[in-house]
N, C-alpha and C. Protein backbone atom coordinates (compact mmCIF):
# COMPACT_ATOMS: atom_id res chain seq x y z
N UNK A 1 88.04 38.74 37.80
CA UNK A 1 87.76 39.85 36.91
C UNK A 1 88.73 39.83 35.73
N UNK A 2 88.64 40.33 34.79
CA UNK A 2 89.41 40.85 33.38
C UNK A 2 90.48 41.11 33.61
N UNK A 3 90.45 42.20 34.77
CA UNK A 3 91.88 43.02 35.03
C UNK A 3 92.66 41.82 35.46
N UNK A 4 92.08 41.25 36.54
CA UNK A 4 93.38 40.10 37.40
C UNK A 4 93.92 39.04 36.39
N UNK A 5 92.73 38.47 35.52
CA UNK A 5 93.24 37.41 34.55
C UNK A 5 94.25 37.87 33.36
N UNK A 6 94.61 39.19 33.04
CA UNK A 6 94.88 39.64 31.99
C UNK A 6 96.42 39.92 32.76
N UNK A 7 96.18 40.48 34.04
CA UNK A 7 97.70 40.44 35.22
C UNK A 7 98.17 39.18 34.85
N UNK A 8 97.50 38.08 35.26
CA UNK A 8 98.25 36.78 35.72
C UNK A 8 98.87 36.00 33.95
N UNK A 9 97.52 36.33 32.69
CA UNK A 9 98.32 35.84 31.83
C UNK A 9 99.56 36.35 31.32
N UNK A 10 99.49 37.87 31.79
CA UNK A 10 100.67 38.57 31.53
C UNK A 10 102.09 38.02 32.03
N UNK A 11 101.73 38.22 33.13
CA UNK A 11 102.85 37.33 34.31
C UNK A 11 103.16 36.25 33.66
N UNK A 12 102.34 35.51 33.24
CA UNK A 12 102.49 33.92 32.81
C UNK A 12 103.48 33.69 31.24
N UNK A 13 103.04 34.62 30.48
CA UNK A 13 103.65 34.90 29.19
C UNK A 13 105.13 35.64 29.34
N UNK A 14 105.46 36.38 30.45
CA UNK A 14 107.17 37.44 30.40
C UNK A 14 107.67 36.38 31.22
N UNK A 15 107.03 35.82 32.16
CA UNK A 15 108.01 34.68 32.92
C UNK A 15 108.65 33.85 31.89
N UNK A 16 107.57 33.19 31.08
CA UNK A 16 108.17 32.30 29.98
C UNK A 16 109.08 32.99 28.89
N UNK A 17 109.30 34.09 28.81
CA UNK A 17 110.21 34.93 28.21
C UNK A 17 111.08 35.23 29.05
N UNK A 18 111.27 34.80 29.36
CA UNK A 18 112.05 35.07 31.00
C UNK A 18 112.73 36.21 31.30
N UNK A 19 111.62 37.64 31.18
CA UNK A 19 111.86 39.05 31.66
C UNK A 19 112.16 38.69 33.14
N UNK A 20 112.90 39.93 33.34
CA UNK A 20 113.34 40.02 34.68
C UNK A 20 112.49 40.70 35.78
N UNK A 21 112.10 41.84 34.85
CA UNK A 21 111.01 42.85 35.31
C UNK A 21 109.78 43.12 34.79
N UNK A 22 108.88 42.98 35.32
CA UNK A 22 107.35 43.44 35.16
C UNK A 22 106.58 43.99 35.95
N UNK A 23 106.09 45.33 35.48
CA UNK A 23 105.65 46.26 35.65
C UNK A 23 103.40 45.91 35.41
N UNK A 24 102.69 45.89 36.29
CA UNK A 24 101.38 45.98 35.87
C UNK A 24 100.80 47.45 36.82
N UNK A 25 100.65 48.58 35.67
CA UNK A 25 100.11 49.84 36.05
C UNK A 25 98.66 49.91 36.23
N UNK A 26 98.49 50.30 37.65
CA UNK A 26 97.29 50.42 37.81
C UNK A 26 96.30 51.82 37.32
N UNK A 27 96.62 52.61 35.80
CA UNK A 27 96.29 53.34 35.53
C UNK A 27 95.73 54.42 36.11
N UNK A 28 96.30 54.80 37.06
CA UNK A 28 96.64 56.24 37.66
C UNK A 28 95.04 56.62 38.38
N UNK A 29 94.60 55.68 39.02
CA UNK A 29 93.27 55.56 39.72
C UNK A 29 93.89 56.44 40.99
N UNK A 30 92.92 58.03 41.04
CA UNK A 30 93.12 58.50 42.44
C UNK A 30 92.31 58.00 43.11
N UNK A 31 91.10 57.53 43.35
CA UNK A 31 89.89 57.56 43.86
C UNK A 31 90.29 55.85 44.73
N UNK A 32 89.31 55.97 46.36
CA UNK A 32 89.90 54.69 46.99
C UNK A 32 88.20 54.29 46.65
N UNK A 33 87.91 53.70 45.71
CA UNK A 33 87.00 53.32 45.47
C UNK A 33 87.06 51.36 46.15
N UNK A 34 85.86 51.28 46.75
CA UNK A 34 86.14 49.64 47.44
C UNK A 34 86.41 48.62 46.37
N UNK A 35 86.12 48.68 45.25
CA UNK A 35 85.99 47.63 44.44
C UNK A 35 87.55 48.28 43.23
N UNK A 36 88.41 48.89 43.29
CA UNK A 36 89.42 48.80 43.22
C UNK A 36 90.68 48.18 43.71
N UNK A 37 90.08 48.84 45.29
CA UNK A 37 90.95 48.23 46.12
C UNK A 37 91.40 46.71 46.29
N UNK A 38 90.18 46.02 45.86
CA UNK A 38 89.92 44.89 46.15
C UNK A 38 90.09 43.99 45.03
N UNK A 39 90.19 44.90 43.57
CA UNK A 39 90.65 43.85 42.49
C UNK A 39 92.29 43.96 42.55
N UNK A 40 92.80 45.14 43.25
CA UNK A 40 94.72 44.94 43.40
C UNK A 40 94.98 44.22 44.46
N UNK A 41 93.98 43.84 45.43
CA UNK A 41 94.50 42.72 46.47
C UNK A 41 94.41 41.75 45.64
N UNK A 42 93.27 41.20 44.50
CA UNK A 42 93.32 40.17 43.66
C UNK A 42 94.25 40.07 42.76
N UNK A 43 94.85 40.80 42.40
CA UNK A 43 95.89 41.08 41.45
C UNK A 43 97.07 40.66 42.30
N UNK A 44 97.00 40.77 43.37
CA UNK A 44 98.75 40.54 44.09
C UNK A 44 98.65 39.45 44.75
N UNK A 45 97.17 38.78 45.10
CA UNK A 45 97.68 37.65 45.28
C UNK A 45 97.76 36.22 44.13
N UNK A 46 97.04 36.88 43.30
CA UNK A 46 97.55 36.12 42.00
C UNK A 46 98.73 36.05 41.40
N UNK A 47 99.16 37.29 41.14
CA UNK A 47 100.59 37.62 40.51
C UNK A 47 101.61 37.38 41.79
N UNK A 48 101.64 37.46 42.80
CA UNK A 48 102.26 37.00 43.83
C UNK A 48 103.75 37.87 43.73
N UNK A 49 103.61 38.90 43.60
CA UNK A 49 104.89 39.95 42.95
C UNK A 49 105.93 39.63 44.16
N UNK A 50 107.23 39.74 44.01
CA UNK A 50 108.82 40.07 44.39
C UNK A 50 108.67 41.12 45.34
N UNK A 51 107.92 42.40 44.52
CA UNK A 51 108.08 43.60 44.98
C UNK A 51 107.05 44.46 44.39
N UNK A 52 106.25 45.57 45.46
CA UNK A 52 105.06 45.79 44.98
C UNK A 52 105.45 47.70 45.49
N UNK A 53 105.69 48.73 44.35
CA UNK A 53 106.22 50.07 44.62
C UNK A 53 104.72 50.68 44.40
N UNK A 54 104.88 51.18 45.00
CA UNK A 54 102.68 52.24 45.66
C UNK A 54 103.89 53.67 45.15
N UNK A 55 102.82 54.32 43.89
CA UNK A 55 103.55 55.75 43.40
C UNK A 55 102.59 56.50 43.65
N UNK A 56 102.86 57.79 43.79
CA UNK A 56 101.24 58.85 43.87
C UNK A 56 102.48 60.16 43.68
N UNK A 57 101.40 60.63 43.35
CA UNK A 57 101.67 62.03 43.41
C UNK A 57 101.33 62.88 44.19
N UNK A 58 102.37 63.77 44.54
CA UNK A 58 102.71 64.81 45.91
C UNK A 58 100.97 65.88 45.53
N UNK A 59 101.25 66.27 44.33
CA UNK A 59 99.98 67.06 44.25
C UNK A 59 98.92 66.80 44.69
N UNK A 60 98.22 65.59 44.98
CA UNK A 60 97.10 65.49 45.74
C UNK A 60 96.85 64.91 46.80
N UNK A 61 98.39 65.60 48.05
CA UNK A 61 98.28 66.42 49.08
C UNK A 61 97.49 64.91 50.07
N UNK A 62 96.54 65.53 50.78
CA UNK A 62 96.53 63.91 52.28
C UNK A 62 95.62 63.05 51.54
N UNK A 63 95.14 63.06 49.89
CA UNK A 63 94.49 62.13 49.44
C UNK A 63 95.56 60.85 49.14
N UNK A 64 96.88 61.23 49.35
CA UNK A 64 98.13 60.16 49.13
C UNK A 64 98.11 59.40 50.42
N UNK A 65 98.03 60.09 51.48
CA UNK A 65 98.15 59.19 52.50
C UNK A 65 96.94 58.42 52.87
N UNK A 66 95.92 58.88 52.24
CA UNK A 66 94.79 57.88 52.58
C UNK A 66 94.78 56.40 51.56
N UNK A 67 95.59 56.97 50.40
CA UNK A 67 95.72 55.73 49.22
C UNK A 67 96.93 54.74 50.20
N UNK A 68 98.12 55.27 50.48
CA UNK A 68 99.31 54.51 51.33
C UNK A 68 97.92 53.58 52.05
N UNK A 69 97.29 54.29 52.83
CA UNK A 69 96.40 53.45 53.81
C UNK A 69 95.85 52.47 53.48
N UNK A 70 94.81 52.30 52.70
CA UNK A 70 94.55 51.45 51.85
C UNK A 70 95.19 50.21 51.24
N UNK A 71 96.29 51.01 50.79
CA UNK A 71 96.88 49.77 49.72
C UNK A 71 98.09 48.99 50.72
N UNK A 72 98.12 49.78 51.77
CA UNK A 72 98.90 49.26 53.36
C UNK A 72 98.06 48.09 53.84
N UNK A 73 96.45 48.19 53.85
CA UNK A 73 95.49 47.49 54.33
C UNK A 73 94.99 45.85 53.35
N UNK A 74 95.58 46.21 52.08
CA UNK A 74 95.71 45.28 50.93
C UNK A 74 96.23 44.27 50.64
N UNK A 75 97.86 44.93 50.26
CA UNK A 75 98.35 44.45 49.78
C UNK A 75 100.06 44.91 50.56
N UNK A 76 101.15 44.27 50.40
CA UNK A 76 102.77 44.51 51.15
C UNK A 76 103.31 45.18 50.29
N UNK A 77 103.55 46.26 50.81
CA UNK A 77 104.38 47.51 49.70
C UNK A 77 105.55 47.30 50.26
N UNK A 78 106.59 47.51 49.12
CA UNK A 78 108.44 47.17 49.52
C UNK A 78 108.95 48.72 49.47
N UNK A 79 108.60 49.69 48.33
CA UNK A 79 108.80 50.79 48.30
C UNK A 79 107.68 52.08 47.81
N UNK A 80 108.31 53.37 48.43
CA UNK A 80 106.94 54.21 47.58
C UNK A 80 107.99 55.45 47.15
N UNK A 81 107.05 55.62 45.83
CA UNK A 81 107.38 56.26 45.05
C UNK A 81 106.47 57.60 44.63
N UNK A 82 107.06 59.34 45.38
CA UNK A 82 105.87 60.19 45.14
C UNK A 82 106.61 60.70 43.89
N UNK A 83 105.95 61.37 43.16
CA UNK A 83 106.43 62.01 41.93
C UNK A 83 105.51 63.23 42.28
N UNK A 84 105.53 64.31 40.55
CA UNK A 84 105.23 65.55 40.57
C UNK A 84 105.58 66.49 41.63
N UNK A 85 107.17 65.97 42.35
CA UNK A 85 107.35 67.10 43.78
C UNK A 85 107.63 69.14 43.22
N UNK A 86 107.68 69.06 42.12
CA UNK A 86 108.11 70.66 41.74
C UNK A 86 107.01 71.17 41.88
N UNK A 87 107.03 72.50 42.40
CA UNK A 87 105.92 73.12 42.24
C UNK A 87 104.45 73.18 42.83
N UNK A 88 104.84 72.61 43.91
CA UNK A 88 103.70 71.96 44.57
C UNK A 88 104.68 72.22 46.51
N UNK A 89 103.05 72.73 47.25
CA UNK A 89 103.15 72.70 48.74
C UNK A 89 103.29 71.71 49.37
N UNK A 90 102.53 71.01 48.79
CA UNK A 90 102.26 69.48 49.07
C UNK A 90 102.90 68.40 48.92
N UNK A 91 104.29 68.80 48.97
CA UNK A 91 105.34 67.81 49.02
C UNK A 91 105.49 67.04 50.61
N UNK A 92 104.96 67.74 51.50
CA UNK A 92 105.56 66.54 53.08
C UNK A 92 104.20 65.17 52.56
N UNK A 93 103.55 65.40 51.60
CA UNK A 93 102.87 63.88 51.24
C UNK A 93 103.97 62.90 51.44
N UNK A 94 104.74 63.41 50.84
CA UNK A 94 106.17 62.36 50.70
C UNK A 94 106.59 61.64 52.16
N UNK A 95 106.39 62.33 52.85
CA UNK A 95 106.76 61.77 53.99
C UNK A 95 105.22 61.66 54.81
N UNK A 96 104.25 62.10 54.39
CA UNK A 96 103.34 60.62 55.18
C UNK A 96 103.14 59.47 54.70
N UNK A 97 103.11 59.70 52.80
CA UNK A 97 103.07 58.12 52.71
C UNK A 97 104.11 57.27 53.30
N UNK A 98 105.27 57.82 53.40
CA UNK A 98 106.46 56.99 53.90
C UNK A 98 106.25 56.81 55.50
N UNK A 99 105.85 57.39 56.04
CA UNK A 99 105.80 56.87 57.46
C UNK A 99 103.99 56.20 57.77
N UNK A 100 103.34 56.35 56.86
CA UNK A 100 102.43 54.91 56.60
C UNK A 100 102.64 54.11 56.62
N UNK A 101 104.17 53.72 55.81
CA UNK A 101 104.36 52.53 55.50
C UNK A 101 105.74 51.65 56.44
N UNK A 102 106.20 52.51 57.12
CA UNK A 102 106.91 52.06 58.00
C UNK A 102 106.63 52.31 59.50
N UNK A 103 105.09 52.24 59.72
CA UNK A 103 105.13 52.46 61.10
C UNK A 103 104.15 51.05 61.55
C-alpha cells in the first residue's frame, strides 16, 4: 500500500541522513478497523523499528484496551504511552493498556 511504501522510503531517506530518531504517526486512528490493523503490521515489518510506543488516549476509556489488544496481536510494543489524563474518569485506561502489554 501507499502508506507502507511512503514508511519504508521514509525510513530509507533519515537513515541515509543518519537521524537517530524516527517517528511514523499513525494519524490518530481510534477505530480497530481490520484493514488498518493490518497495514501497521505491514508497516513494522517493513520498517523493522528498534522500538514501537502504542499512545492512546485515557479519554476513550476500554476502547484503549481493545486498541493495546490489537496492536499486541500485530505488531511488539516496547512502551505505551496514554495521554489526555486531566479531566477525565477514565484514567485506570492507563493501566489496562499497560497490563495488556505485560501480561
Amino acid at each position: 500500500s501507499d502508506q507502507v511504501k511512503n514508511a519504508v522510503d521514509g525510513v530509507k531517506t533519515f537513515n541515509e541522513e543518519n537521524y537517530d530518531l524516527i517517528i511514523d504517526d499513525t494519524v490518530g486512528s481510534h477505530k480497530l478497523e481490520a484493514a488498518f490493523i493490518e497495514v501497521m503490521r505491514q508497516v513494522y515489518e517493513a520498517m523493522k523499528p528498534a522500538l514501537v510506543i502504542f499512545v492512546t488516549y485515557s479519554s476513550i476509556g476500554q476502547a484503549a484496551f481493545d486498541q493495546a489488544q490489537a496492536f499486541k496481536q500485530s505488531v511488539v510494543v516496547g512502551a505505551v504511552i496514554v495521554t489526555k489524563m486531566d479531566g477525565h474518569a477514565k484514567g485506570d485506561v492507563a493501566f489496562s493498556a499497560y497490563c495488556n502489554y505485560h501480561s
